[in-house]
C-alpha atoms as a PDB file:
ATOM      1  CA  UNK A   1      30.738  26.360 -41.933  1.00  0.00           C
ATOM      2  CA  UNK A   2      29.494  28.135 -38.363  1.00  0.00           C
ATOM      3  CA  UNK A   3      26.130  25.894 -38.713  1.00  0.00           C
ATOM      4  CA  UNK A   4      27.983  22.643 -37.931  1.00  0.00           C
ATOM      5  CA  UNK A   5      28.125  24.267 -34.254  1.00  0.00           C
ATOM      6  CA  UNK A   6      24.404  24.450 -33.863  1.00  0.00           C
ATOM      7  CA  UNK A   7      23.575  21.573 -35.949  1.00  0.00           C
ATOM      8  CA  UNK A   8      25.837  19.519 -33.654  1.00  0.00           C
ATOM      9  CA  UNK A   9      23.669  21.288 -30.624  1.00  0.00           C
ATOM     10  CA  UNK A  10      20.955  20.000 -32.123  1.00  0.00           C
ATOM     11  CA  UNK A  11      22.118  16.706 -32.615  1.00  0.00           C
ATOM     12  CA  UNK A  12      23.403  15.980 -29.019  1.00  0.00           C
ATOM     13  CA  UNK A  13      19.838  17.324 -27.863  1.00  0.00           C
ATOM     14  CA  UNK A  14      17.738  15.022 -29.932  1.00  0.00           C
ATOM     15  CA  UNK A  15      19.587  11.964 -29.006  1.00  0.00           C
ATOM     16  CA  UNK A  16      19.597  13.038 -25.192  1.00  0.00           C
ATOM     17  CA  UNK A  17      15.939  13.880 -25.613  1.00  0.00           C
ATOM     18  CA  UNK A  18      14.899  10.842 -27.547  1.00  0.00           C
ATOM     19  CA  UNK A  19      17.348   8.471 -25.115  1.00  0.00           C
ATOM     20  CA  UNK A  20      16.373   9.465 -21.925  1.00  0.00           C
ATOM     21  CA  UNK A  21      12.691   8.727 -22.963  1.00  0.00           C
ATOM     22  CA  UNK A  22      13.517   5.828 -23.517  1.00  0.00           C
ATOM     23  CA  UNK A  23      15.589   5.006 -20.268  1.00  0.00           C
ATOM     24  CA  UNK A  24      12.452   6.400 -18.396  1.00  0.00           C
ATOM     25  CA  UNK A  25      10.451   3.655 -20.254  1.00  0.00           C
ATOM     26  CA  UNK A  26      13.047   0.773 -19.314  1.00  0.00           C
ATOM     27  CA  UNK A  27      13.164   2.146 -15.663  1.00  0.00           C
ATOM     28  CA  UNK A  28       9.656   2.273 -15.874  1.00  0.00           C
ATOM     29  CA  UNK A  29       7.378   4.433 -12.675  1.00  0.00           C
ATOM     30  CA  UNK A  30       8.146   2.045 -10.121  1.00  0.00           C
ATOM     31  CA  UNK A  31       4.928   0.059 -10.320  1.00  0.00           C
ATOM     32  CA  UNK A  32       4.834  -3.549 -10.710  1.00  0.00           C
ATOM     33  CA  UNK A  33       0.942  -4.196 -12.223  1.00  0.00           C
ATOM     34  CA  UNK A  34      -0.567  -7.249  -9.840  1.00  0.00           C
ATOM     35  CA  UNK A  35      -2.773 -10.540 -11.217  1.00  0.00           C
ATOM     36  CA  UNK A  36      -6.058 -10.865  -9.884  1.00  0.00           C
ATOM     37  CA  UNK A  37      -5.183 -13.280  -7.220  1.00  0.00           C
ATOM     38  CA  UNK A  38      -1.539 -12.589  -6.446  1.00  0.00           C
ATOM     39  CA  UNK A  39      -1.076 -13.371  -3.272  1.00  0.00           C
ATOM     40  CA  UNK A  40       1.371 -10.830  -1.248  1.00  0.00           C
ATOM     41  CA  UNK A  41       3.564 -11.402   1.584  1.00  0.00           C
ATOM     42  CA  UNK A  42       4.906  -8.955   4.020  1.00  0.00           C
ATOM     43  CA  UNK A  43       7.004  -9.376   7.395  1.00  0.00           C
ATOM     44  CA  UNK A  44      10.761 -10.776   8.358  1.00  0.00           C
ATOM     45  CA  UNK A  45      11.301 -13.957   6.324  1.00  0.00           C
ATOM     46  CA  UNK A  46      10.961 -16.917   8.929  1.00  0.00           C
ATOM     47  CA  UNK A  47      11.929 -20.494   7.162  1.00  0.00           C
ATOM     48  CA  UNK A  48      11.411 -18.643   3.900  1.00  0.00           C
ATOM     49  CA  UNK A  49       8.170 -17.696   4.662  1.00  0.00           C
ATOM     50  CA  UNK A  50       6.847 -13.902   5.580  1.00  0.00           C
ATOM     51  CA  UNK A  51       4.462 -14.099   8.235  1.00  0.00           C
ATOM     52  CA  UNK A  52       1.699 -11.968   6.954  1.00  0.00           C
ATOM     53  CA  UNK A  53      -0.237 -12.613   3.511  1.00  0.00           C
ATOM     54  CA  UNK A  54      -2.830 -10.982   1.532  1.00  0.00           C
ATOM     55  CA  UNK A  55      -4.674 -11.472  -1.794  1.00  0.00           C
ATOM     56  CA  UNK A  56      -5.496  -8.893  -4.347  1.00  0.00           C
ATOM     57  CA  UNK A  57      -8.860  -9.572  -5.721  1.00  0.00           C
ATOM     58  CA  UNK A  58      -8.922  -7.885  -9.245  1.00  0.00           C
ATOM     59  CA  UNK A  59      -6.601  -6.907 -11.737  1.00  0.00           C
ATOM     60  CA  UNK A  60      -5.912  -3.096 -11.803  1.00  0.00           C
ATOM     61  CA  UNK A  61      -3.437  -2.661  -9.175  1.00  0.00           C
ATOM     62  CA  UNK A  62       0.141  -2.268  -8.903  1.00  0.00           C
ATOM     63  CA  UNK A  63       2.691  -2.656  -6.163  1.00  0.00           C
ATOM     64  CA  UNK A  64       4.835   0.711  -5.331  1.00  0.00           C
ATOM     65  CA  UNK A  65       8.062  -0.890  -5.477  1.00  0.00           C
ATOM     66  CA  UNK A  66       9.537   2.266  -3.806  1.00  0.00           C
ATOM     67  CA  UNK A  67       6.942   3.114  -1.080  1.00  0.00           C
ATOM     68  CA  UNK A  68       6.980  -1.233  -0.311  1.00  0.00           C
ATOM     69  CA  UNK A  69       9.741  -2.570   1.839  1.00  0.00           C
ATOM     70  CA  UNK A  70       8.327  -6.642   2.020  1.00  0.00           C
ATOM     71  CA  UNK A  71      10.227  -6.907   4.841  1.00  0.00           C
ATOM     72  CA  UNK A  72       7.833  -4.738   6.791  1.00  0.00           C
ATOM     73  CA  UNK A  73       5.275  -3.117   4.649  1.00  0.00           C
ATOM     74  CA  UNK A  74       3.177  -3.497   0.842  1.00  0.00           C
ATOM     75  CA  UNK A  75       1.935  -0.111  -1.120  1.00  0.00           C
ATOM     76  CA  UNK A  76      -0.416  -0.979  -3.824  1.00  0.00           C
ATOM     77  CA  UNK A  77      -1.845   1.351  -5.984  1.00  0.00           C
ATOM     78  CA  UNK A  78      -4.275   1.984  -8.275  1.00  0.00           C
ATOM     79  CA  UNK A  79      -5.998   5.280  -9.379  1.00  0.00           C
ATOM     80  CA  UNK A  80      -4.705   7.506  -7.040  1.00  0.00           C
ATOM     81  CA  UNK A  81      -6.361   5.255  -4.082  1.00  0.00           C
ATOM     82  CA  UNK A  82      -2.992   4.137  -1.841  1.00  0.00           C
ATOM     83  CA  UNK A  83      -3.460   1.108  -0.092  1.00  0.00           C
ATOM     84  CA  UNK A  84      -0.835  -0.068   2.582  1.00  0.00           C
ATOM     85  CA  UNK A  85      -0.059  -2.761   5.158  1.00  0.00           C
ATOM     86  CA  UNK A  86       2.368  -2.915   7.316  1.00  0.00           C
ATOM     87  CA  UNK A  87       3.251  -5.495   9.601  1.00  0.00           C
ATOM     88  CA  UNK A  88       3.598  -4.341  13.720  1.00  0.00           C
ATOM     89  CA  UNK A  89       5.852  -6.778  15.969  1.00  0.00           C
ATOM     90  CA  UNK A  90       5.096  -6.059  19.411  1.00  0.00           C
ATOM     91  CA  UNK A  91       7.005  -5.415  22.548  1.00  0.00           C
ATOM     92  CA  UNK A  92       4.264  -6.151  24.732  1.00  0.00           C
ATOM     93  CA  UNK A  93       0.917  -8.248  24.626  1.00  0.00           C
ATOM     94  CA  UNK A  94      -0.740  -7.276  21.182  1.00  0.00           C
ATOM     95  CA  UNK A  95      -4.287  -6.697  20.998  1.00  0.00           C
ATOM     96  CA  UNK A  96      -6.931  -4.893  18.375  1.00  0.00           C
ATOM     97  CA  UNK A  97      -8.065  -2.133  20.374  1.00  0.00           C
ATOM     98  CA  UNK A  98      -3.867  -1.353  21.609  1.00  0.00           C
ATOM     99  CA  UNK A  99      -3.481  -1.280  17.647  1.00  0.00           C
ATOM    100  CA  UNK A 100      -6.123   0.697  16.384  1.00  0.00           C
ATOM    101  CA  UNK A 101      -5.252   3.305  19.163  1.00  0.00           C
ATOM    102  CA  UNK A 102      -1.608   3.497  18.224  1.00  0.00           C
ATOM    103  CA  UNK A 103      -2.979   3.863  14.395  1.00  0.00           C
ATOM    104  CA  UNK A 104      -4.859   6.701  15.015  1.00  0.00           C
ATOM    105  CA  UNK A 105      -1.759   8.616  16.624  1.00  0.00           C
ATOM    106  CA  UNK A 106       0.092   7.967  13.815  1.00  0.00           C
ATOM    107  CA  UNK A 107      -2.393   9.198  11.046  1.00  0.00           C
ATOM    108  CA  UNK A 108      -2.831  11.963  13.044  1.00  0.00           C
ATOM    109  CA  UNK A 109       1.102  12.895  13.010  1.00  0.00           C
ATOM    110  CA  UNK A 110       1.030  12.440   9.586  1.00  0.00           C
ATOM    111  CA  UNK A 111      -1.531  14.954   9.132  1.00  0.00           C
ATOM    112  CA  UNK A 112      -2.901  14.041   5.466  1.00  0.00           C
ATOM    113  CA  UNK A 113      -6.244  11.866   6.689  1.00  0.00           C
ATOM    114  CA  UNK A 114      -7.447  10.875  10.130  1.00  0.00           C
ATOM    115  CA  UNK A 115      -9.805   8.357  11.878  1.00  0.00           C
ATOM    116  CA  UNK A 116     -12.853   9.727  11.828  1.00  0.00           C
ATOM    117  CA  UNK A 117     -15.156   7.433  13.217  1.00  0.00           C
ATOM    118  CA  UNK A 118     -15.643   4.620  15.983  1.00  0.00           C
ATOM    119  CA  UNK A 119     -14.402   1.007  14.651  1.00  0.00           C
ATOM    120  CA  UNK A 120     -16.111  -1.464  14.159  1.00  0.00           C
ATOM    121  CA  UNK A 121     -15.439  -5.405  14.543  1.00  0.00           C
ATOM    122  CA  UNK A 122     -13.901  -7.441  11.618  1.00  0.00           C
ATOM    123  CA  UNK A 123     -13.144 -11.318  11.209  1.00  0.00           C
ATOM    124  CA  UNK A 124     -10.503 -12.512   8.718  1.00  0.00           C
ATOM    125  CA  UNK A 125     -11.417 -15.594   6.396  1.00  0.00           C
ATOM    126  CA  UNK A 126      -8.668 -17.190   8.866  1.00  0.00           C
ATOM    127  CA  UNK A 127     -10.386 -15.970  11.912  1.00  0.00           C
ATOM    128  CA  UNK A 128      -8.086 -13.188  13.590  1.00  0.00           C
ATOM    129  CA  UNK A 129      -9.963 -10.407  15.117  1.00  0.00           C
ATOM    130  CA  UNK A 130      -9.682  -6.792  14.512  1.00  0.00           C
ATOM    131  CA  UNK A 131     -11.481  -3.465  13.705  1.00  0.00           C
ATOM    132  CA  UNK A 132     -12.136  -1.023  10.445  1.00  0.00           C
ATOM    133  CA  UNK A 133     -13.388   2.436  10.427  1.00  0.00           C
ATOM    134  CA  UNK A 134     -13.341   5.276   8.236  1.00  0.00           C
ATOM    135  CA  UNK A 135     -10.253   7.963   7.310  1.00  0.00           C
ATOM    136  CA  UNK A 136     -10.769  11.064   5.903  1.00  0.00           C
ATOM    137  CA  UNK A 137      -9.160  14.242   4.926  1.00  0.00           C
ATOM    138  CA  UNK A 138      -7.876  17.001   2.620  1.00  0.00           C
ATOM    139  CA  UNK A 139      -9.822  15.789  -0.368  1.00  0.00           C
ATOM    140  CA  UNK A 140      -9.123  11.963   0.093  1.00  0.00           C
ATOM    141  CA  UNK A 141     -10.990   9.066   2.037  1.00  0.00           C
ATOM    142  CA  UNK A 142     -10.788   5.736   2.800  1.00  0.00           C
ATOM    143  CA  UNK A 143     -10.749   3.181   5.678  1.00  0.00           C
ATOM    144  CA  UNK A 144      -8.072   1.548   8.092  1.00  0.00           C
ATOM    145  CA  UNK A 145      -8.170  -1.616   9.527  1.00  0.00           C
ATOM    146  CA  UNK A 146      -6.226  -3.729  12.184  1.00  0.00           C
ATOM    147  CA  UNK A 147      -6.189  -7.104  13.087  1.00  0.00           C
ATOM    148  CA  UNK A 148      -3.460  -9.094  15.470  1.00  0.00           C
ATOM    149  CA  UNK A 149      -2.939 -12.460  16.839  1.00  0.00           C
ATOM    150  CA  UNK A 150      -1.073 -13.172  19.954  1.00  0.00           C
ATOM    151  CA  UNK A 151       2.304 -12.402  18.472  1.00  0.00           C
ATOM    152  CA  UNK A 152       2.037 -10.004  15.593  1.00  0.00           C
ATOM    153  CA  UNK A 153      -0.354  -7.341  14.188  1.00  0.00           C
ATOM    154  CA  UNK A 154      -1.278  -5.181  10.820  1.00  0.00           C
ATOM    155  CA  UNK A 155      -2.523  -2.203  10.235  1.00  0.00           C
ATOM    156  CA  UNK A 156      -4.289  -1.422   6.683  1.00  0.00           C
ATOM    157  CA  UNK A 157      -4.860   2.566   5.822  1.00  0.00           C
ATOM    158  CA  UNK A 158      -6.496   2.836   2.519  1.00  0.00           C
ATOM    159  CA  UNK A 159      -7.454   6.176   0.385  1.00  0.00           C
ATOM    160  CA  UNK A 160      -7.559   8.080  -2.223  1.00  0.00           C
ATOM    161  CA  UNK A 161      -9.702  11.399  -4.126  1.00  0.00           C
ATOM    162  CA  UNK A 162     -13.390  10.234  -3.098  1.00  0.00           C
ATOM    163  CA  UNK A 163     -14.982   8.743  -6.755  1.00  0.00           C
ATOM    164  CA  UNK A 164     -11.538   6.776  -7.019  1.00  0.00           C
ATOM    165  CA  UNK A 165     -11.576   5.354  -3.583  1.00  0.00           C
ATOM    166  CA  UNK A 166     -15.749   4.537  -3.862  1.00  0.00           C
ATOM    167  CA  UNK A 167     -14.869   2.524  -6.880  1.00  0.00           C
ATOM    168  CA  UNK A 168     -12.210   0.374  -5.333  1.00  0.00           C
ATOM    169  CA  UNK A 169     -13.761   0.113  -1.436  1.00  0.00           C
ATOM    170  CA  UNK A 170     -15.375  -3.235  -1.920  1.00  0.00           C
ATOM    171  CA  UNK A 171     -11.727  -4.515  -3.222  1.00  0.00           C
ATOM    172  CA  UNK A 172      -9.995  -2.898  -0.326  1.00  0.00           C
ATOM    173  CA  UNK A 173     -12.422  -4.376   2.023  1.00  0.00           C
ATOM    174  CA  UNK A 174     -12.086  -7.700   0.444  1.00  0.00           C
ATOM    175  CA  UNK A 175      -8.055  -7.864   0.441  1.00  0.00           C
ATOM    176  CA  UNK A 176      -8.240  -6.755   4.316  1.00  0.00           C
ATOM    177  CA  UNK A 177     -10.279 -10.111   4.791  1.00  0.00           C
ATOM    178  CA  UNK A 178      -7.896 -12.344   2.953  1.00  0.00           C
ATOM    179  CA  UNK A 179      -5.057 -11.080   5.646  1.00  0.00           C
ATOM    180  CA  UNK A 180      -3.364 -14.191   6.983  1.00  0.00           C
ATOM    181  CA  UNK A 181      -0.623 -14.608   9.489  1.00  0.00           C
ATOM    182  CA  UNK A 182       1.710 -17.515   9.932  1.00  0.00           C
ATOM    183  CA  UNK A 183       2.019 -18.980  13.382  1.00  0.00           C
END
């Protein structure tokens, strides 16, 4: 009769073991996996419409539903590499060089990566103007980007452990190109 207690133990342990696996696999990590293609938009809805787009190129990334808030910013991420864009409204005239400067105090405060090199000029598929350069730092790289129009800008930081972020640079460069924004 006293092994009904620890049979009962054992009972209530293998169903709480066995069910919260399987309420972890319903919840699932917070990752929604993206279509090559998908295209993304980020910024205060205007008309229905968020003002800034981007595509994803290939298949193999997923948006961080927690570290995204589409009303200001997109975290995709794939193999460790974090790519994000956020969308800056200005106070004041906007221009690349004003946003790439403001960038690289921020990465700095954050402390994990910084701008290590002098930017060079980019050109959208739609046209805006902006600048990339190189981030680097404990163990990860990557690149950040800006571009603007007259009324709103985004900033693109991208990295990850160095073979993961090599093997994805071409995509992150190529979804930085396809960055649109709505009059």
């Amino acid at each position: 009769m006293r092994w009904w207690g620890t049979g009962l133990v054992a009972l209530v342990l293998l169903v709480l073991g066995a069910g919260l696996t399987l309420l972890d696999q319903a919840l699932g990590d917070g990752e929604r996996p993206l279509r090559a293609g998908t295209v993304l938009s980020v910024g205060t809805e205007r008309g229905g419409v968020r003002p800034v787009a981007f595509s994803v190129p290939s298949a193999g990334w997923a948006l961080s539903e927690e570290g995204s808030s589409l009303g200001n910013n997109a975290k995709l991420v794939r193999d460790g590499v974090v790519f994000n864009l956020s969308v800056i409204v200005p106070l004041a005239p906007l221009n690349a060089r004003a946003l790439w400067d403001g960038l690289g105090r921020i990465v700095s405060v954050h402390g994990r990566v910084r701008l290590r090199t002098a930017p060079a000029a980019i050109t959208t598929a739609q046209g805006l103007r902006g600048l990339t350069g190189s981030l680097a730092g404990r163990g990860r790289i990557g690149t950040a980007s800006v571009v603007a129009d007259d009324a709103l800008g985004a900033t693109v930081t991208a990295a990850g452990p160095p073979g993961a972020y090599r093997r994805v640079a071409a995509q992150v460069q190529a979804m930085v190109r396809t960055i649109r924004i709505s009059p």
